[in-house]
N, C-alpha and C. Protein backbone atom coordinates (compact mmCIF):
# COMPACT_ATOMS: atom_id res chain seq x y z
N UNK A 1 -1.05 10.07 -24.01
CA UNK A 1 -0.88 9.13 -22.93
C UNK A 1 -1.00 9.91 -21.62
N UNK A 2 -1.40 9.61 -20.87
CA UNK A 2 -2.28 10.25 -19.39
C UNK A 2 -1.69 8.66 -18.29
N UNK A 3 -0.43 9.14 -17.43
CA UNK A 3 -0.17 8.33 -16.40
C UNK A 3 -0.36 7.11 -17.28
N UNK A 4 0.87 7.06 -18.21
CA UNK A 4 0.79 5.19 -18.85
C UNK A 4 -0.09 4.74 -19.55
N UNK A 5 -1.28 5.71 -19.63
CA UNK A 5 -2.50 4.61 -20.10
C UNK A 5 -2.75 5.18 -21.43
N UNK A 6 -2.39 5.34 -22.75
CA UNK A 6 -3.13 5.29 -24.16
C UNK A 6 -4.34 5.34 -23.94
N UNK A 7 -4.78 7.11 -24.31
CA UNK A 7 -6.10 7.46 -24.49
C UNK A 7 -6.74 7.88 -26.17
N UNK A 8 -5.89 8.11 -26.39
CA UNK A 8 -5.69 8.77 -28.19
C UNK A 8 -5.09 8.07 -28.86
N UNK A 9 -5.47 7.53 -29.89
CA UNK A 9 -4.29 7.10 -31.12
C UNK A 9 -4.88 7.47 -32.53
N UNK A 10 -4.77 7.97 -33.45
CA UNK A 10 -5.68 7.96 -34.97
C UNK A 10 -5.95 6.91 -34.97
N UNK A 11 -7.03 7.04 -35.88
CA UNK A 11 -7.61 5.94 -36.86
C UNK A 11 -7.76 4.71 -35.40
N UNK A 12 -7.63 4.20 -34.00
CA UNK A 12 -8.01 3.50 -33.31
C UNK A 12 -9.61 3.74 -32.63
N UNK A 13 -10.11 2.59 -32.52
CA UNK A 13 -12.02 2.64 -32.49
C UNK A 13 -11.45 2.98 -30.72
N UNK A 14 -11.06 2.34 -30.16
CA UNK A 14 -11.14 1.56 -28.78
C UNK A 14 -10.20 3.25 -28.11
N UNK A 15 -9.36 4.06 -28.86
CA UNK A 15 -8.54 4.65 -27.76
C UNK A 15 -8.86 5.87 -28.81
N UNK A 16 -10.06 6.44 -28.13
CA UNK A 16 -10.68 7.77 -28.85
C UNK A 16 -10.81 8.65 -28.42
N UNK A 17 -10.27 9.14 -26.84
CA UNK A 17 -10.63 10.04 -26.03
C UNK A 17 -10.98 11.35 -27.09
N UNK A 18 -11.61 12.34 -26.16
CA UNK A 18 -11.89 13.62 -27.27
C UNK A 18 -11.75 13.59 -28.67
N UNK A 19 -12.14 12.26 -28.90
CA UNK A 19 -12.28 12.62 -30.76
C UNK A 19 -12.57 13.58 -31.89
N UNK A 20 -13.87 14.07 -31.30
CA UNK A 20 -14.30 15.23 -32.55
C UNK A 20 -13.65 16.53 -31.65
N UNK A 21 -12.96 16.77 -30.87
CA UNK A 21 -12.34 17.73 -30.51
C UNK A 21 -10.89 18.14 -31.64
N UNK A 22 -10.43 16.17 -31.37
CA UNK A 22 -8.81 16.12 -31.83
C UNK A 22 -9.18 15.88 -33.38
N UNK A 23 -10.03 15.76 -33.98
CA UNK A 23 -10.33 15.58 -35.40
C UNK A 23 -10.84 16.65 -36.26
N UNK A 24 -11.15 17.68 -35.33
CA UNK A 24 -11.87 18.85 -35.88
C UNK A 24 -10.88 19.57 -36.90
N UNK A 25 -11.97 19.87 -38.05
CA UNK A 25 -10.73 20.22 -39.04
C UNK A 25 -10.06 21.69 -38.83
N UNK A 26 -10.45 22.13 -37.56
CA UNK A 26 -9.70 23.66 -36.99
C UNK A 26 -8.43 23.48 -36.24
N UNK A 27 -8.49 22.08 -35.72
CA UNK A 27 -7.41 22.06 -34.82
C UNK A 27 -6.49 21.02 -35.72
N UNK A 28 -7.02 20.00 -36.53
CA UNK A 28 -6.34 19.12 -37.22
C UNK A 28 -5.02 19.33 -37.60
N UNK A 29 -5.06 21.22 -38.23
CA UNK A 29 -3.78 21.04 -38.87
C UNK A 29 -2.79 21.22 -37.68
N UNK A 30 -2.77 21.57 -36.15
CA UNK A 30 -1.93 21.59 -35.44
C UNK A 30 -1.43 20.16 -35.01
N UNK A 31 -2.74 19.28 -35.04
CA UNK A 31 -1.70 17.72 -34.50
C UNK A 31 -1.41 17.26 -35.68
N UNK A 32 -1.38 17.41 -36.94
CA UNK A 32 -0.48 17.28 -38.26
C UNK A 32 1.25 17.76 -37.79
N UNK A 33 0.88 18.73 -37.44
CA UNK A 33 2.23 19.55 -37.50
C UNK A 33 2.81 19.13 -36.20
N UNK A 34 2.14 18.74 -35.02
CA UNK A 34 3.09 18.19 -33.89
C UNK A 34 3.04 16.96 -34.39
N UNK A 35 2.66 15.99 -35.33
CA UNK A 35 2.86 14.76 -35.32
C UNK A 35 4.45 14.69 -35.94
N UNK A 36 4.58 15.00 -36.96
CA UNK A 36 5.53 15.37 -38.32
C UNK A 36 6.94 16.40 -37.58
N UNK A 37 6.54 16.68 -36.00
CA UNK A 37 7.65 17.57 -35.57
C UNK A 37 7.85 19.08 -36.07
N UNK A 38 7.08 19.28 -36.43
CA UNK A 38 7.21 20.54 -37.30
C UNK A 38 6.58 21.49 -36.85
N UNK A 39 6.71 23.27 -36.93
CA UNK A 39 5.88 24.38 -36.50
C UNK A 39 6.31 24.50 -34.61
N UNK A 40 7.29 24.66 -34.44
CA UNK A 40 7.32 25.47 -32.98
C UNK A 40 6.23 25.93 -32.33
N UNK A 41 5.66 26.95 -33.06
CA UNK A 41 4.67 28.08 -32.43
C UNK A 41 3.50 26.95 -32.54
N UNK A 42 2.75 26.33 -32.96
CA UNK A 42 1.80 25.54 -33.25
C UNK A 42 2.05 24.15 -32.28
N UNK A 43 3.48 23.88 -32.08
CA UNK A 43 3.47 22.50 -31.20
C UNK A 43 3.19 23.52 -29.65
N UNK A 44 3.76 24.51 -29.07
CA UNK A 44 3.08 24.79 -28.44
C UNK A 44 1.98 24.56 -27.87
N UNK A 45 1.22 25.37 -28.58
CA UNK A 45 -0.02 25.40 -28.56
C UNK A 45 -1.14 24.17 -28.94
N UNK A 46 -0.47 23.52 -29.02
CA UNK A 46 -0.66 22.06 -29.07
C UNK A 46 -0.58 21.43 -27.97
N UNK A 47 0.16 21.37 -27.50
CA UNK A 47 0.25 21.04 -26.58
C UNK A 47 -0.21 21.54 -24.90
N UNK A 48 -0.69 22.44 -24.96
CA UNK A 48 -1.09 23.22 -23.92
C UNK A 48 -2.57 23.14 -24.00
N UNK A 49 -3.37 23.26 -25.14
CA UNK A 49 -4.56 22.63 -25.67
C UNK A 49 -4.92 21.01 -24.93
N UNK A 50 -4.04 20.44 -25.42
CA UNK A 50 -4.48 19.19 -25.37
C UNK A 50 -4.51 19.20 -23.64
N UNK A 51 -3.28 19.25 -23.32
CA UNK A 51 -2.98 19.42 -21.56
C UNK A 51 -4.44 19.85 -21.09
N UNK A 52 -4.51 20.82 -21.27
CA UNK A 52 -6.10 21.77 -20.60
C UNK A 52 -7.11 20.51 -20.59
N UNK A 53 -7.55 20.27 -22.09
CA UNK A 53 -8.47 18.71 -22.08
C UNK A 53 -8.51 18.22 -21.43
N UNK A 54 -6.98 17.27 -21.24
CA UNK A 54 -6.70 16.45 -19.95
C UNK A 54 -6.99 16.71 -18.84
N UNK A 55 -6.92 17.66 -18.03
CA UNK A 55 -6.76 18.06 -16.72
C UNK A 55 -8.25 18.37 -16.97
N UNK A 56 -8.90 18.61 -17.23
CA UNK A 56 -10.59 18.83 -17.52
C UNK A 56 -10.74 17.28 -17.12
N UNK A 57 -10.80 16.56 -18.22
CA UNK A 57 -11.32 15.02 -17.66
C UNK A 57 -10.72 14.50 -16.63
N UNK A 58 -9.45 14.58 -16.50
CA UNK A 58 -8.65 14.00 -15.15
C UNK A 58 -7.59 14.40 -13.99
N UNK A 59 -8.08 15.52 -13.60
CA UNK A 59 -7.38 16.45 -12.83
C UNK A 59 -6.65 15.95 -11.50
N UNK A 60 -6.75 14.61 -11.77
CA UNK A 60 -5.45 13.98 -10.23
C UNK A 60 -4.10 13.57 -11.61
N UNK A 61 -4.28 13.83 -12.66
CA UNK A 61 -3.14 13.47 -13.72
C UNK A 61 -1.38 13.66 -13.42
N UNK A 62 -0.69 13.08 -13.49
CA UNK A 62 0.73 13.57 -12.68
C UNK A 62 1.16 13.81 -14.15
N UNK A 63 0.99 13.10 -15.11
CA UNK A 63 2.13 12.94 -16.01
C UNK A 63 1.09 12.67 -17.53
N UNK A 64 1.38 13.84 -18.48
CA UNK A 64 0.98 13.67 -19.66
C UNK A 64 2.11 13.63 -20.97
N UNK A 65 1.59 12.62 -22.18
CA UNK A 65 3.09 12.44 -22.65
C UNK A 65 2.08 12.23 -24.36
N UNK A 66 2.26 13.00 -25.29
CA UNK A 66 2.45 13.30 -26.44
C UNK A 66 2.95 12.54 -27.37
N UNK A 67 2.77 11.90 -28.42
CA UNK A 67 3.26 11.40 -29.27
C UNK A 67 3.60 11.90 -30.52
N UNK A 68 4.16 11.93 -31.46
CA UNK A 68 4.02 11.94 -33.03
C UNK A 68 4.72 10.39 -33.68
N UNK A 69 3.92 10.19 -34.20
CA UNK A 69 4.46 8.74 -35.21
C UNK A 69 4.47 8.25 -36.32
N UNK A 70 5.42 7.95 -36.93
CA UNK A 70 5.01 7.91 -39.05
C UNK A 70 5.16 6.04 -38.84
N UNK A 71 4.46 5.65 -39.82
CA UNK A 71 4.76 4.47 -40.36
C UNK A 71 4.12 4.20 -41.68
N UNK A 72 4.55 3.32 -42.90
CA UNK A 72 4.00 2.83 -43.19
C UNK A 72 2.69 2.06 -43.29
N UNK A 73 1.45 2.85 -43.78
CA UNK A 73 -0.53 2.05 -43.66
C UNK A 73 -0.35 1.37 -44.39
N UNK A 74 -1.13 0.00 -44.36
CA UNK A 74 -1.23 -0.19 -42.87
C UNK A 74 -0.28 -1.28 -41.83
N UNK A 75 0.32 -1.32 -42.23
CA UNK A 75 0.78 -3.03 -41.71
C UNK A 75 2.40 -2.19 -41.07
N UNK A 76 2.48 -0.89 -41.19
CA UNK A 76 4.17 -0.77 -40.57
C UNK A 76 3.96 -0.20 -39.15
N UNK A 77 5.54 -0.66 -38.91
CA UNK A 77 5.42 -0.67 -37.36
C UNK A 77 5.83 1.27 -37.24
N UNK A 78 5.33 1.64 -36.09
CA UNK A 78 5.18 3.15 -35.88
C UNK A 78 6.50 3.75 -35.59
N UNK A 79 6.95 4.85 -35.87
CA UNK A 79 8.45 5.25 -35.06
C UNK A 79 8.16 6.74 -34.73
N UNK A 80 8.59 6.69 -33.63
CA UNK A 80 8.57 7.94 -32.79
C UNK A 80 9.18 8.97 -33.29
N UNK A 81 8.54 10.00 -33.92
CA UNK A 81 8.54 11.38 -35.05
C UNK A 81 9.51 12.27 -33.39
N UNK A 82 8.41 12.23 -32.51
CA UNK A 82 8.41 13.52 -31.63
C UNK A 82 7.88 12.84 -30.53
N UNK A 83 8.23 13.39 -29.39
CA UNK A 83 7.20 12.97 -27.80
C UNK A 83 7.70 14.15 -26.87
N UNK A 84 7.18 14.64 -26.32
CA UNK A 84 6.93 15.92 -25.31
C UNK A 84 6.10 15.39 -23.95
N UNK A 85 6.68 15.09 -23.44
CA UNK A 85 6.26 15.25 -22.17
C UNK A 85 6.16 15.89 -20.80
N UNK A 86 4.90 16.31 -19.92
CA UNK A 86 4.95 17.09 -18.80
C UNK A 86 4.19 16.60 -17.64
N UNK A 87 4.71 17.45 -16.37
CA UNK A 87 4.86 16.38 -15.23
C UNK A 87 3.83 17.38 -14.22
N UNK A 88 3.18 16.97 -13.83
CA UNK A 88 2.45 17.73 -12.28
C UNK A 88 3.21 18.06 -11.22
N UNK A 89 3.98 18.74 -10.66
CA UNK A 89 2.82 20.23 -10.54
C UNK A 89 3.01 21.80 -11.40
N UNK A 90 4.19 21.48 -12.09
CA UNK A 90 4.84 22.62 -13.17
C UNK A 90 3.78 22.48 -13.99
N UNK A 91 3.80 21.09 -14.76
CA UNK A 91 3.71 21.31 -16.25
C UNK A 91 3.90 21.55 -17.59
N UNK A 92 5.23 21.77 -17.05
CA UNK A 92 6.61 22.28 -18.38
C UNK A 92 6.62 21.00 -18.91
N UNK A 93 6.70 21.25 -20.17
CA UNK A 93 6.76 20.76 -21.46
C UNK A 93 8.34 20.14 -21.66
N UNK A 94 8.57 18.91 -22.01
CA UNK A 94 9.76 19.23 -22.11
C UNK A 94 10.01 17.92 -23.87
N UNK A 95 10.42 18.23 -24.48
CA UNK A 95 10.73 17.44 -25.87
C UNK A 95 11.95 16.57 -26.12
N UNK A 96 11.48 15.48 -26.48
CA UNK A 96 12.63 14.72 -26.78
C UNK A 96 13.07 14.18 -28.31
């Protein structure tokens, strides 16, 4: 999420930003592991990755915000695993 607006979601046609970036099976297993909350050293870097992306495509960005979500495929409703969010002009990461 980039300033409110849902750019990424799996498996969604319509909210695909950097797809074969975020699907690539090199980086895959890191948004596995920030989805699921898991791997410190890897959510990191996950997150600082993705950030860079962002600020590449949209560099007036104030506020980028991370998700992880499990539900039941296909029909369950999503619940918030993990969310990390960071703010312009730091950038610090911060997890909730």
């Amino acid at each position: 999420e980039v300033d409110g607006e849902v750019i990424y979601r799996s498996a969604s046609e319509s909210r695909n930003w950097r797809l074969s970036s975020l699907r690539n099976r090199h980086t895959r297993p890191m948004a596995e592991s920030f989805a699921r909350g898991e791997g410190e050293i890897y959510r990191e870097a996950y997150e600082n990755w993705v950030l860079g992306m962002v600020l590449e495509d949209r560099p007036d960005a104030s506020v980028v915000t991370l998700r992880g979500t499990k539900a039941d495929f296909p029909k369950g409703k999503p619940k918030v695993v993990i969310e990390a969010s960071a703010e312009a002009p730091t950038w610090r990461w911060v997890t909730k």
